[in-house]
PDB file of N, CA and C in Angstrom:
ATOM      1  N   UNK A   1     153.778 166.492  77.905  1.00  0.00           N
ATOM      2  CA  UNK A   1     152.580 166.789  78.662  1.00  0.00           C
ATOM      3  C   UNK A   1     153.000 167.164  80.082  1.00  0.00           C
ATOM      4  N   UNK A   2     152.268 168.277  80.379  1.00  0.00           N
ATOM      5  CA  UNK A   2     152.731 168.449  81.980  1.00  0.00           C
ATOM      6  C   UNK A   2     152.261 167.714  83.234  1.00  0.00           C
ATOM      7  N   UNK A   3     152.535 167.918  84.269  1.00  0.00           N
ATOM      8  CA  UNK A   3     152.204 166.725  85.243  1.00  0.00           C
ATOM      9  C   UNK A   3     150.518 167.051  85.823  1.00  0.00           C
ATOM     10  N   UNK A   4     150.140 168.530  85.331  1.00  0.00           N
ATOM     11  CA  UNK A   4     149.011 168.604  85.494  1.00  0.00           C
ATOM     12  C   UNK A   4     148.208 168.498  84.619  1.00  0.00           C
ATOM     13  N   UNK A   5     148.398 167.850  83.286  1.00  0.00           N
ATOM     14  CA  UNK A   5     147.577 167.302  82.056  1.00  0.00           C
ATOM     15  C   UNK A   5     148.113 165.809  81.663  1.00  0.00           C
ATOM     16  N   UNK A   6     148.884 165.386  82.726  1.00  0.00           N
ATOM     17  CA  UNK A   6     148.892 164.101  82.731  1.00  0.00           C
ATOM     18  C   UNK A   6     147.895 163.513  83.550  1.00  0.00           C
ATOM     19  N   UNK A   7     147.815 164.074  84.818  1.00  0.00           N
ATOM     20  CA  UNK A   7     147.243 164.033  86.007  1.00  0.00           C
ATOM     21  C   UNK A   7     145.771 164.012  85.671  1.00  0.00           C
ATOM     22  N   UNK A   8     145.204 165.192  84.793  1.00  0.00           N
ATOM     23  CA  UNK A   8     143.785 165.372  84.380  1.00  0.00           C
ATOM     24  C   UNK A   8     143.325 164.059  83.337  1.00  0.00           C
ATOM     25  N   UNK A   9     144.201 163.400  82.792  1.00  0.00           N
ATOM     26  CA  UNK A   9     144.086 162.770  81.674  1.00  0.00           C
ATOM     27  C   UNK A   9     144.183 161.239  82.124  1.00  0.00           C
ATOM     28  N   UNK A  10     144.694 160.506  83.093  1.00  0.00           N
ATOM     29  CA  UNK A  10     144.402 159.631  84.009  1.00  0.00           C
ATOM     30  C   UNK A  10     143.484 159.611  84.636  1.00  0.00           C
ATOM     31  N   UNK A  11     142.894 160.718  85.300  1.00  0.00           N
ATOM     32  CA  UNK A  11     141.532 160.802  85.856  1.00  0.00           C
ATOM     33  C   UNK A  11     140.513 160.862  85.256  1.00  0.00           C
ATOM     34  N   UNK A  12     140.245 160.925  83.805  1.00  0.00           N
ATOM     35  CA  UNK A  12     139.433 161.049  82.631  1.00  0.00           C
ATOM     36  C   UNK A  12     139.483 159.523  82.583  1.00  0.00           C
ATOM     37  N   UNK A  13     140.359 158.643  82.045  1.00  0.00           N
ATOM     38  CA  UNK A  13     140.729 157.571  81.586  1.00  0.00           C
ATOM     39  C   UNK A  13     140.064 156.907  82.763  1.00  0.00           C
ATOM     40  N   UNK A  14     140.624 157.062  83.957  1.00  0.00           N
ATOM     41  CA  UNK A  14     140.388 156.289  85.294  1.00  0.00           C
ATOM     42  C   UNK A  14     138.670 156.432  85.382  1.00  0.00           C
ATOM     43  N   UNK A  15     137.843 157.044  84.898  1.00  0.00           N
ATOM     44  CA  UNK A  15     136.194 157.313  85.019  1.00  0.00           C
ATOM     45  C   UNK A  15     135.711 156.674  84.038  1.00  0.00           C
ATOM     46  N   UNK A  16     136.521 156.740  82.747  1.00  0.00           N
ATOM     47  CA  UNK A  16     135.376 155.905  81.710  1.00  0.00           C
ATOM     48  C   UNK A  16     135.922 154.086  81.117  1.00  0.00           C
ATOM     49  N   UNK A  17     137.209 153.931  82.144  1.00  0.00           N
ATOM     50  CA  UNK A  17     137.656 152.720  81.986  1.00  0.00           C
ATOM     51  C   UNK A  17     137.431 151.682  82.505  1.00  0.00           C
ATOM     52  N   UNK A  18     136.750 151.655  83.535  1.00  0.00           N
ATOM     53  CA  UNK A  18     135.749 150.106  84.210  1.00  0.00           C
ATOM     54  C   UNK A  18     134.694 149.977  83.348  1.00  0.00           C
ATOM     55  N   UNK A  19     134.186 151.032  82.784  1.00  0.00           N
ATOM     56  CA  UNK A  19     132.925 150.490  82.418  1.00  0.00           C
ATOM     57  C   UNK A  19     133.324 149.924  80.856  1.00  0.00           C
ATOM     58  N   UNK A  20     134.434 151.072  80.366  1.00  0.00           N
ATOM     59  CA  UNK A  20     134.981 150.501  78.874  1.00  0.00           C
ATOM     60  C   UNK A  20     135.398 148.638  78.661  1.00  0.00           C
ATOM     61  N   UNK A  21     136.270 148.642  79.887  1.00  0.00           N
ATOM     62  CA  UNK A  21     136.470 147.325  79.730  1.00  0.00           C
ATOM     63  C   UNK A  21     135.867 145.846  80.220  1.00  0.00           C
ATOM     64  N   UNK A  22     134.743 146.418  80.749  1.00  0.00           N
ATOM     65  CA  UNK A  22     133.603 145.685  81.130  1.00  0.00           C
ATOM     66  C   UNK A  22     132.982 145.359  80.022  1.00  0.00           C
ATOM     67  N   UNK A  23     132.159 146.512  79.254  1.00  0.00           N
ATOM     68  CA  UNK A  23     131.735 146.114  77.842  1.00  0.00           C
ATOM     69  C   UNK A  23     132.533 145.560  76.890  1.00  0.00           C
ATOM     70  N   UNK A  24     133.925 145.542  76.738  1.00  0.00           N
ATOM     71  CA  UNK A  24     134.702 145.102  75.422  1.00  0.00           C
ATOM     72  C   UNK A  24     134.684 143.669  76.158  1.00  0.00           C
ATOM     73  N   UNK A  25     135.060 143.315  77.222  1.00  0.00           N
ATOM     74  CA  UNK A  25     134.722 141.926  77.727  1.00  0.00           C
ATOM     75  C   UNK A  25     133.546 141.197  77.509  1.00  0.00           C
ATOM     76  N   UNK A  26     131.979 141.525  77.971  1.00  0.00           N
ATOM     77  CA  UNK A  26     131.000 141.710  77.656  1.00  0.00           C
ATOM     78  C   UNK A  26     130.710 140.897  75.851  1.00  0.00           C
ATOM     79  N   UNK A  27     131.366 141.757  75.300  1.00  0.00           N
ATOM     80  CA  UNK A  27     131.102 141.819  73.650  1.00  0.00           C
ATOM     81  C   UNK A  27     132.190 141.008  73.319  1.00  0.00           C
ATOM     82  N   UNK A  28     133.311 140.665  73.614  1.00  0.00           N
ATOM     83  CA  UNK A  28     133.728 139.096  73.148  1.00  0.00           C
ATOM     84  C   UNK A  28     133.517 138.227  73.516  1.00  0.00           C
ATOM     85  N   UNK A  29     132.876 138.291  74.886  1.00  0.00           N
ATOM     86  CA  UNK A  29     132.436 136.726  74.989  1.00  0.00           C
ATOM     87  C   UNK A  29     131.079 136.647  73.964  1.00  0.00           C
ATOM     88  N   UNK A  30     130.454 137.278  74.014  1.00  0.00           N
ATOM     89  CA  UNK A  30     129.102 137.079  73.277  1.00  0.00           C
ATOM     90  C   UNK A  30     129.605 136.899  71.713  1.00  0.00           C
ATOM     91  N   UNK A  31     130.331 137.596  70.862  1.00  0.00           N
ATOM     92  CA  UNK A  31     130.779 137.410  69.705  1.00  0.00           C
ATOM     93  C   UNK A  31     131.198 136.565  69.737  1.00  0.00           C
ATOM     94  N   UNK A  32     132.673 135.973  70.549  1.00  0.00           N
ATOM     95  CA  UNK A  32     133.271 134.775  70.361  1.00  0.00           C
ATOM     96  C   UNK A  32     132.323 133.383  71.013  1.00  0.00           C
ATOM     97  N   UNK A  33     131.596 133.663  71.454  1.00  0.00           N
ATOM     98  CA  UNK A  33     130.453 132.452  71.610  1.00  0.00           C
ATOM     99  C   UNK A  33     129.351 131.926  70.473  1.00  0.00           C
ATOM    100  N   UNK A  34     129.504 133.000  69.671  1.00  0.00           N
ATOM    101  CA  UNK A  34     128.422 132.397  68.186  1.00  0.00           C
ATOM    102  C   UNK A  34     128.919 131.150  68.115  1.00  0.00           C
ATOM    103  N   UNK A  35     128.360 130.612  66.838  1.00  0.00           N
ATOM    104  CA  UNK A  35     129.153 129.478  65.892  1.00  0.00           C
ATOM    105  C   UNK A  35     129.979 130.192  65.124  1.00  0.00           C
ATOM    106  N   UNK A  36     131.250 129.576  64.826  1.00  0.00           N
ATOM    107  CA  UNK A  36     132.248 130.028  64.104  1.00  0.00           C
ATOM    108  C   UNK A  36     131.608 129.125  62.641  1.00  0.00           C
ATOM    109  N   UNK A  37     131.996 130.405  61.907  1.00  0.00           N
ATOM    110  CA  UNK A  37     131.209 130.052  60.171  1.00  0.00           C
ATOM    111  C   UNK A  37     132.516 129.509  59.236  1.00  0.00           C
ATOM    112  N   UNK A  38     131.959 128.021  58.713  1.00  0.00           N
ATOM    113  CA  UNK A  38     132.592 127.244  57.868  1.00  0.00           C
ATOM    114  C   UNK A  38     132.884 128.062  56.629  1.00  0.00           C
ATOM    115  N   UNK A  39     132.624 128.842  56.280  1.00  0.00           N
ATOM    116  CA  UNK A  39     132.958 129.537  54.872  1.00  0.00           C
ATOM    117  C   UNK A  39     134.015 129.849  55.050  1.00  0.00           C
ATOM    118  N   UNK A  40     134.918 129.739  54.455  1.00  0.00           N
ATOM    119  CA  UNK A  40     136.793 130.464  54.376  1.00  0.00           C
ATOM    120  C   UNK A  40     136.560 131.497  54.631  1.00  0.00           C
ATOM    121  N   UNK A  41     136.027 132.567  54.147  1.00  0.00           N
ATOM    122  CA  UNK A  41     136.321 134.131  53.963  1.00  0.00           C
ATOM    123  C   UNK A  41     135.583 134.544  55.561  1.00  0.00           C
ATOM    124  N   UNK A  42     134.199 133.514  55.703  1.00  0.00           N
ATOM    125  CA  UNK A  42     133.523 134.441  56.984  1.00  0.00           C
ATOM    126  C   UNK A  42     134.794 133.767  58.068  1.00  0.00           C
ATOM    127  N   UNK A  43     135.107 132.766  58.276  1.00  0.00           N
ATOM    128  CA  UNK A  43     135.828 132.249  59.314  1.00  0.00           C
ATOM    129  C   UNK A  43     137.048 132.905  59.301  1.00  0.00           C
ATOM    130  N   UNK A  44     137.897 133.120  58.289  1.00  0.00           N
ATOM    131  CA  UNK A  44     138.840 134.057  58.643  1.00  0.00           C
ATOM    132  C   UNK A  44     138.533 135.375  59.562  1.00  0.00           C
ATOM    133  N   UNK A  45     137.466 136.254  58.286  1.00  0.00           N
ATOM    134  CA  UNK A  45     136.781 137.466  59.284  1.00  0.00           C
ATOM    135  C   UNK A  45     136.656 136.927  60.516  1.00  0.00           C
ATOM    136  N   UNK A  46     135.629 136.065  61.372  1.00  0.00           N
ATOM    137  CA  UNK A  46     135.675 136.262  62.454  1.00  0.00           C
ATOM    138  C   UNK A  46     136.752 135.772  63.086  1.00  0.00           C
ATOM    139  N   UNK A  47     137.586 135.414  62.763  1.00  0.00           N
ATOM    140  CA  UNK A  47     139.076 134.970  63.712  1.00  0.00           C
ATOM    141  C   UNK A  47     139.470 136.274  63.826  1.00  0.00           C
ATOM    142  N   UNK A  48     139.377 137.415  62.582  1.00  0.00           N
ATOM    143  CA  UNK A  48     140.370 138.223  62.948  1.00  0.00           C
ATOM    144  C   UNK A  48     139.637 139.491  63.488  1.00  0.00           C
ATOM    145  N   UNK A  49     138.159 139.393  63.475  1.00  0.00           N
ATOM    146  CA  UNK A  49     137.644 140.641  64.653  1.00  0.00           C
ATOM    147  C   UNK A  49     137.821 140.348  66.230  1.00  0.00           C
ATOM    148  N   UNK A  50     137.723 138.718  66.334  1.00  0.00           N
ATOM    149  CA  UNK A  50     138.165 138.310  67.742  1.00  0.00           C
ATOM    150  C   UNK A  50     139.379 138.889  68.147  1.00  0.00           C
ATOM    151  N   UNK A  51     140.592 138.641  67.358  1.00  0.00           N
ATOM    152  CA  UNK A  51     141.934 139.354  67.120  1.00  0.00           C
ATOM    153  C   UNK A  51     142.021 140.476  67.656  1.00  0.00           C
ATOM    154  N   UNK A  52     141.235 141.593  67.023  1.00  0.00           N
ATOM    155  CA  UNK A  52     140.920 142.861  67.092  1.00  0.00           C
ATOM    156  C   UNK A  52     140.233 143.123  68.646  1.00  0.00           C
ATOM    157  N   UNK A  53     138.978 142.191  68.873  1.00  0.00           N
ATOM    158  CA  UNK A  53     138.592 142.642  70.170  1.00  0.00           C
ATOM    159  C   UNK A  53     139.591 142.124  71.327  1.00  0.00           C
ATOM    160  N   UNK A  54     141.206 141.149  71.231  1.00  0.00           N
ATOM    161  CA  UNK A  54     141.357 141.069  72.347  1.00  0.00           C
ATOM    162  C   UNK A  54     142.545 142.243  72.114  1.00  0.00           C
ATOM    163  N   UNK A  55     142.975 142.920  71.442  1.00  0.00           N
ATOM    164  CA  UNK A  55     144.424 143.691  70.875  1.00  0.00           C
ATOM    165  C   UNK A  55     143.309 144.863  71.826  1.00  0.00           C
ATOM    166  N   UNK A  56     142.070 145.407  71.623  1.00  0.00           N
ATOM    167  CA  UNK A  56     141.402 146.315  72.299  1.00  0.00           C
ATOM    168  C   UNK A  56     141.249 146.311  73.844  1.00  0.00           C
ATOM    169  N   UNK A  57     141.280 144.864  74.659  1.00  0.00           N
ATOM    170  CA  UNK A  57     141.242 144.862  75.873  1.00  0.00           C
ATOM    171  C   UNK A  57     142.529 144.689  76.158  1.00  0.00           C
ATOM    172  N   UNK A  58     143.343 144.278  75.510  1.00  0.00           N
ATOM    173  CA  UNK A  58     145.218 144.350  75.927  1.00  0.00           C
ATOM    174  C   UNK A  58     145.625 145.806  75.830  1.00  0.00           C
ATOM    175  N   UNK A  59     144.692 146.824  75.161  1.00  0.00           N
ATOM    176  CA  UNK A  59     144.628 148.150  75.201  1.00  0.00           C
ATOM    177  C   UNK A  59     144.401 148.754  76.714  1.00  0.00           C
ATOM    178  N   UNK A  60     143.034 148.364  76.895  1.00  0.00           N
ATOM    179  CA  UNK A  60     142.499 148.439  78.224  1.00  0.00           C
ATOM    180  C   UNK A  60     143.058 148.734  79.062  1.00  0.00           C
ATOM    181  N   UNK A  61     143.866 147.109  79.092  1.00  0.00           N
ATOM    182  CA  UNK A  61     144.410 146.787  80.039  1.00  0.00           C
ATOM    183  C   UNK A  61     145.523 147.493  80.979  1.00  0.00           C
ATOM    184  N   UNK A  62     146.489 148.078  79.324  1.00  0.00           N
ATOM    185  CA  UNK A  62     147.496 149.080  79.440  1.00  0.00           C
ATOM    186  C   UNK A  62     147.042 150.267  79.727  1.00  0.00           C
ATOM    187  N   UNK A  63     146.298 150.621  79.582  1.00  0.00           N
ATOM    188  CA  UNK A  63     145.362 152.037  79.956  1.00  0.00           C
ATOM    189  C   UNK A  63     145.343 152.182  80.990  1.00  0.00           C
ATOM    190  N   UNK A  64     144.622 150.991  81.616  1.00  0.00           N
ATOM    191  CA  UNK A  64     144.657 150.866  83.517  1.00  0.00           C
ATOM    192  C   UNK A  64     146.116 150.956  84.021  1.00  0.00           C
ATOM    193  N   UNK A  65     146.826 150.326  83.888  1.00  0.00           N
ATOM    194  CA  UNK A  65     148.035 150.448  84.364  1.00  0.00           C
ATOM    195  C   UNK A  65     148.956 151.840  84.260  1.00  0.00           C
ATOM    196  N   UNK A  66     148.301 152.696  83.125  1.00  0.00           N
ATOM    197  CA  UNK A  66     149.368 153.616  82.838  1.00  0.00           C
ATOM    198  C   UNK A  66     148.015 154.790  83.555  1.00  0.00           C
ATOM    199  N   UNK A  67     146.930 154.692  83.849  1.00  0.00           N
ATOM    200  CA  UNK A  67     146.648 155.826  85.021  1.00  0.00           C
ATOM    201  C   UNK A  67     146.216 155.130  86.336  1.00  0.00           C
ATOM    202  N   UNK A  68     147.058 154.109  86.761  1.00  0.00           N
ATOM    203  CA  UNK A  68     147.316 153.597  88.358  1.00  0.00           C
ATOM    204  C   UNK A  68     146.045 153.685  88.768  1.00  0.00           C
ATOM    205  N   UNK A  69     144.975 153.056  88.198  1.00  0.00           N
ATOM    206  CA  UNK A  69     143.999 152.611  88.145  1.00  0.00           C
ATOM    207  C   UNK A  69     143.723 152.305  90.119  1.00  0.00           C
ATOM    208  N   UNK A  70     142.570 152.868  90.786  1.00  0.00           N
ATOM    209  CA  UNK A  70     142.470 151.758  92.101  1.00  0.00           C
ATOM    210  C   UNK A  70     142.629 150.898  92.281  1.00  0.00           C
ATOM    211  N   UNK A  71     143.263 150.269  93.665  1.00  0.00           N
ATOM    212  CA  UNK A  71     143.412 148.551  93.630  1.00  0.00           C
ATOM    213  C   UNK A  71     143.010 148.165  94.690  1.00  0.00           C
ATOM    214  N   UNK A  72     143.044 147.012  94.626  1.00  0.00           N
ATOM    215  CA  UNK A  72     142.043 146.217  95.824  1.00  0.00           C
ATOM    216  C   UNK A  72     142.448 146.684  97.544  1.00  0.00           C
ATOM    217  N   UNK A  73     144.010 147.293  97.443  1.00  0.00           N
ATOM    218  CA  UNK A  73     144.533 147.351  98.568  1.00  0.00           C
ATOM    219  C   UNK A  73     144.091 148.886  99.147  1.00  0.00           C
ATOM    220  N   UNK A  74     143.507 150.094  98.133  1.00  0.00           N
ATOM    221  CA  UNK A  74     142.933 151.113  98.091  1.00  0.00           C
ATOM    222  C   UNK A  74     141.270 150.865  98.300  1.00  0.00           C
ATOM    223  N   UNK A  75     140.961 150.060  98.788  1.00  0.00           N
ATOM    224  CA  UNK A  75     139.650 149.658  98.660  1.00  0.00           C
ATOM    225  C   UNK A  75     138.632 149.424  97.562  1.00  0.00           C
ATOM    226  N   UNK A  76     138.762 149.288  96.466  1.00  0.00           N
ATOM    227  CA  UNK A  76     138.211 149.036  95.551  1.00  0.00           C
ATOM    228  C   UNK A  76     138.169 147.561  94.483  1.00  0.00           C
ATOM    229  N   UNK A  77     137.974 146.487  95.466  1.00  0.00           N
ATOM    230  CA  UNK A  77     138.243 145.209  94.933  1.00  0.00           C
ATOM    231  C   UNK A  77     137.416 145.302  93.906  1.00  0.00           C
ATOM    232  N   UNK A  78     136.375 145.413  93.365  1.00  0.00           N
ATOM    233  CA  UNK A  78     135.384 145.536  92.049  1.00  0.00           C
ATOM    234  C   UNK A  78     136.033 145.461  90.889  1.00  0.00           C
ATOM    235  N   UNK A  79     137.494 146.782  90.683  1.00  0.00           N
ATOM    236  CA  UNK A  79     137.623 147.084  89.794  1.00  0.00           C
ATOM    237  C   UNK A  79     139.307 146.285  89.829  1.00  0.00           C
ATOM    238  N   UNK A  80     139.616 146.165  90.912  1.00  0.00           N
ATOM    239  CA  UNK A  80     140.849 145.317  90.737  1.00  0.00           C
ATOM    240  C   UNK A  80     140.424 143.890  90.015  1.00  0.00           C
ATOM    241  N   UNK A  81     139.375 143.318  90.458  1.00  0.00           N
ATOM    242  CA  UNK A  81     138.936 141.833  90.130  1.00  0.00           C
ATOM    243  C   UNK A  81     138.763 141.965  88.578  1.00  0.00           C
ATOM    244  N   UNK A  82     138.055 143.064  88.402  1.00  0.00           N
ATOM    245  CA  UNK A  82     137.511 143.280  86.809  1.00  0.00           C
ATOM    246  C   UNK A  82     139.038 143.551  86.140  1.00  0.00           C
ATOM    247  N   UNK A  83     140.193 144.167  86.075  1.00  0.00           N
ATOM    248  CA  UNK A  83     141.407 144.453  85.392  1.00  0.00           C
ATOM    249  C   UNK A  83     142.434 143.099  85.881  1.00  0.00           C
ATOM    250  N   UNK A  84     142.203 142.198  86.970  1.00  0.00           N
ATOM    251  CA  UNK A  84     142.733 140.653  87.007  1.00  0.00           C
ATOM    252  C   UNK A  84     142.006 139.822  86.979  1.00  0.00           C
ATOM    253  N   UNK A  85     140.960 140.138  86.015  1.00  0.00           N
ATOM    254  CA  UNK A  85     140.076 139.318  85.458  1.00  0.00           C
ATOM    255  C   UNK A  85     140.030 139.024  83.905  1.00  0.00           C
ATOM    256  N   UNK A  86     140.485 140.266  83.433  1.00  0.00           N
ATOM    257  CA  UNK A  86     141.112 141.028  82.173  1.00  0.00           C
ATOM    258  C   UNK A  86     142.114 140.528  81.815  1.00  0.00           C
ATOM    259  N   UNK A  87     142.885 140.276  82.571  1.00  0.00           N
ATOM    260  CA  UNK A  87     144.687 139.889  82.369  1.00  0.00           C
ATOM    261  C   UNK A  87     144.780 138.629  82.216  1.00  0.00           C
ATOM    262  N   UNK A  88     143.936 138.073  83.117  1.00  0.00           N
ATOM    263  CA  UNK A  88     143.528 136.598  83.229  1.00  0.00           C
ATOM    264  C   UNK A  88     142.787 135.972  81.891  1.00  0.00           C
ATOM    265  N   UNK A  89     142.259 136.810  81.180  1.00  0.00           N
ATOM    266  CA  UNK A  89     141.237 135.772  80.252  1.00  0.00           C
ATOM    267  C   UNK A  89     142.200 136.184  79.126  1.00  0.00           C
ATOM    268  N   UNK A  90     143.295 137.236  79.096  1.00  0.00           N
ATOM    269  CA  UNK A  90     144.172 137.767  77.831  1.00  0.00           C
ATOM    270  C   UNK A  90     145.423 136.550  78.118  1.00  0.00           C
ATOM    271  N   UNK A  91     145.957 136.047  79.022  1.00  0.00           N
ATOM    272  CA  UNK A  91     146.706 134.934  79.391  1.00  0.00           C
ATOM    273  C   UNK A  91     146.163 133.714  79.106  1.00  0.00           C
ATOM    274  N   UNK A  92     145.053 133.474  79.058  1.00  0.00           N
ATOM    275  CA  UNK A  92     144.525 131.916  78.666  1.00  0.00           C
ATOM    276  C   UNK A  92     144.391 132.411  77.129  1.00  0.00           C
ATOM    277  N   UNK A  93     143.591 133.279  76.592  1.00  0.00           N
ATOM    278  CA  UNK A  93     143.553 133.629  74.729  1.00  0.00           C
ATOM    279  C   UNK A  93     144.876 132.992  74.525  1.00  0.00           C
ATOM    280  N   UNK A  94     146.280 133.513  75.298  1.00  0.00           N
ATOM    281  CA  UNK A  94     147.713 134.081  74.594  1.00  0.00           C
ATOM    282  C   UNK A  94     147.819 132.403  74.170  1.00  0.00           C
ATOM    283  N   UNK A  95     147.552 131.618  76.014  1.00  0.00           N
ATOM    284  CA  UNK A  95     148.015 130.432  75.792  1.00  0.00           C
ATOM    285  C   UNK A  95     147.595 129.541  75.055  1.00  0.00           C
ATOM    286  N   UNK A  96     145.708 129.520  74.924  1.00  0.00           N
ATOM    287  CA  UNK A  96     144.763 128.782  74.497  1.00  0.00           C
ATOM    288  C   UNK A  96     145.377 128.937  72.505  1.00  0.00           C
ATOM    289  N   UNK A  97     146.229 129.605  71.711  1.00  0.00           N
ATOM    290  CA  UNK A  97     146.650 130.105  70.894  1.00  0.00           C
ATOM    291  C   UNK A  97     147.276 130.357  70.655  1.00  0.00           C
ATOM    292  N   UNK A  98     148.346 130.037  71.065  1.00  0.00           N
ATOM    293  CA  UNK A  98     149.920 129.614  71.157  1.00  0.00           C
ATOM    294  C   UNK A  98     150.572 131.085  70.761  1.00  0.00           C
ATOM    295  N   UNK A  99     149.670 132.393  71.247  1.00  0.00           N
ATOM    296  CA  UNK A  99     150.573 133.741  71.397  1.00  0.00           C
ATOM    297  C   UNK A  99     150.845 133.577  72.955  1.00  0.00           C
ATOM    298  N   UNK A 100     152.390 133.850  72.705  1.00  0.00           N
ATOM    299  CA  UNK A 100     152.854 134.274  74.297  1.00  0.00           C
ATOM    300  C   UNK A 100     153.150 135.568  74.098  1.00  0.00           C
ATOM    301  N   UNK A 101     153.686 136.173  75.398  1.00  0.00           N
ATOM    302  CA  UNK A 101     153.807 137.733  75.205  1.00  0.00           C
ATOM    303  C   UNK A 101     155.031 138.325  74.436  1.00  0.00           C
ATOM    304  N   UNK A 102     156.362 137.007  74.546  1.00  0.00           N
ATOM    305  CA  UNK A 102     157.212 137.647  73.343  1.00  0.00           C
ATOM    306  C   UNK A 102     156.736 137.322  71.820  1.00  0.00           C
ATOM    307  N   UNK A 103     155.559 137.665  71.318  1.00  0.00           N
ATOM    308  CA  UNK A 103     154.988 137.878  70.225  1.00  0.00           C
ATOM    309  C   UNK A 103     154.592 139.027  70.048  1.00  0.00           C
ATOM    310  N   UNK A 104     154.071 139.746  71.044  1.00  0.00           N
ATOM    311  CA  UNK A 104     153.326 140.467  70.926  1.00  0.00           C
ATOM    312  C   UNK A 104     154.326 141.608  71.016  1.00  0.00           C
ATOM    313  N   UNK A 105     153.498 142.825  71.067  1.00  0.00           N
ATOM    314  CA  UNK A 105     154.743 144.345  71.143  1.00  0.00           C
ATOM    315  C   UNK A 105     154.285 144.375  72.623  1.00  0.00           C
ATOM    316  N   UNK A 106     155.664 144.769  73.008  1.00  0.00           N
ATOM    317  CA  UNK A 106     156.141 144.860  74.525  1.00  0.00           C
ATOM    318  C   UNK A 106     154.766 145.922  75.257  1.00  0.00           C
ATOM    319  N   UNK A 107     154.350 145.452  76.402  1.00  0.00           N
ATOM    320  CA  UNK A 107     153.556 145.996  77.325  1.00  0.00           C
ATOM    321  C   UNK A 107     154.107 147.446  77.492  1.00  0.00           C
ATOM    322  N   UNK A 108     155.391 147.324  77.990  1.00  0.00           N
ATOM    323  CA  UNK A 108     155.655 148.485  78.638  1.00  0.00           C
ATOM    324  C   UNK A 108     156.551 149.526  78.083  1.00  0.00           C
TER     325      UNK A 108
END
C-alpha cells in the first residue's frame, strides 16, 4: 500500500473508530451483564460470544494504535480516555480469566 493509501485508510479508520469502540464496549457490558444460563450448551454459547466480543475490542484496540489514533497530549482526552479505558477493561478480562497476553497472538 502506498503512503498515500495508507494515509487515506487511517483517516477512514481514525473517523469511524471512537464511535466503533464505544458501541462494542457498550454491548458487552450489557450482554455480559445478563444472567449467565445454567444449561451446558447456552452457557458455553454465551462464554464464547463474550470471547468473541472482547477478541473484537482487542481488534479495536489495535486499529487505534495502527492509525495513531489522537491522544490526550494532541488535545483530545475523550478519545484517549475511551482507548485507556479499552485497554484497561481488556487487562482486568485477561486477568479476571487467567488469559495473560503471552496467550494470546502477539499485539504487534
Amino acid at each position: 500500500m502506498t503512503n498515500d493509501m495508507t494515509g487515506d485508510a487511517r483517516g477512514r479508520v481514525a473517523l469511524f473508530l471512537p464511535d466503533a469502540l464505544a458501541r462494542a464496549l457498550n454491548s458487552y457490558h450489557a450482554f455480559s451483564g445478563e444472567n449467565v444460563p445454567t444449561d451446558i450448551k447456552a452457557f458455553k454459547e454465551y462464554h464464547n460470544a463474550c470471547k468473541v466480543a472482547i477478541a473484537h475490542i482487542d481488534l479495536l484496540i489495535k486499529l487505534a494504535r495502527w492509525a495513531d489514533l489522537p491522544s490526550a497530549e494532541d488535545g483530545h482526552d475523550d478519545l484517549a480516555a475511551m482507548v485507556k479505558n479499552a485497554e484497561s477493561e481488556l487487562a482486568d478480562y485477561h486477568e479476571k480469566f487467567g488469559e495473560d497476553e503471552g496467550e494470546r497472538e502477539d499485539e504487534e
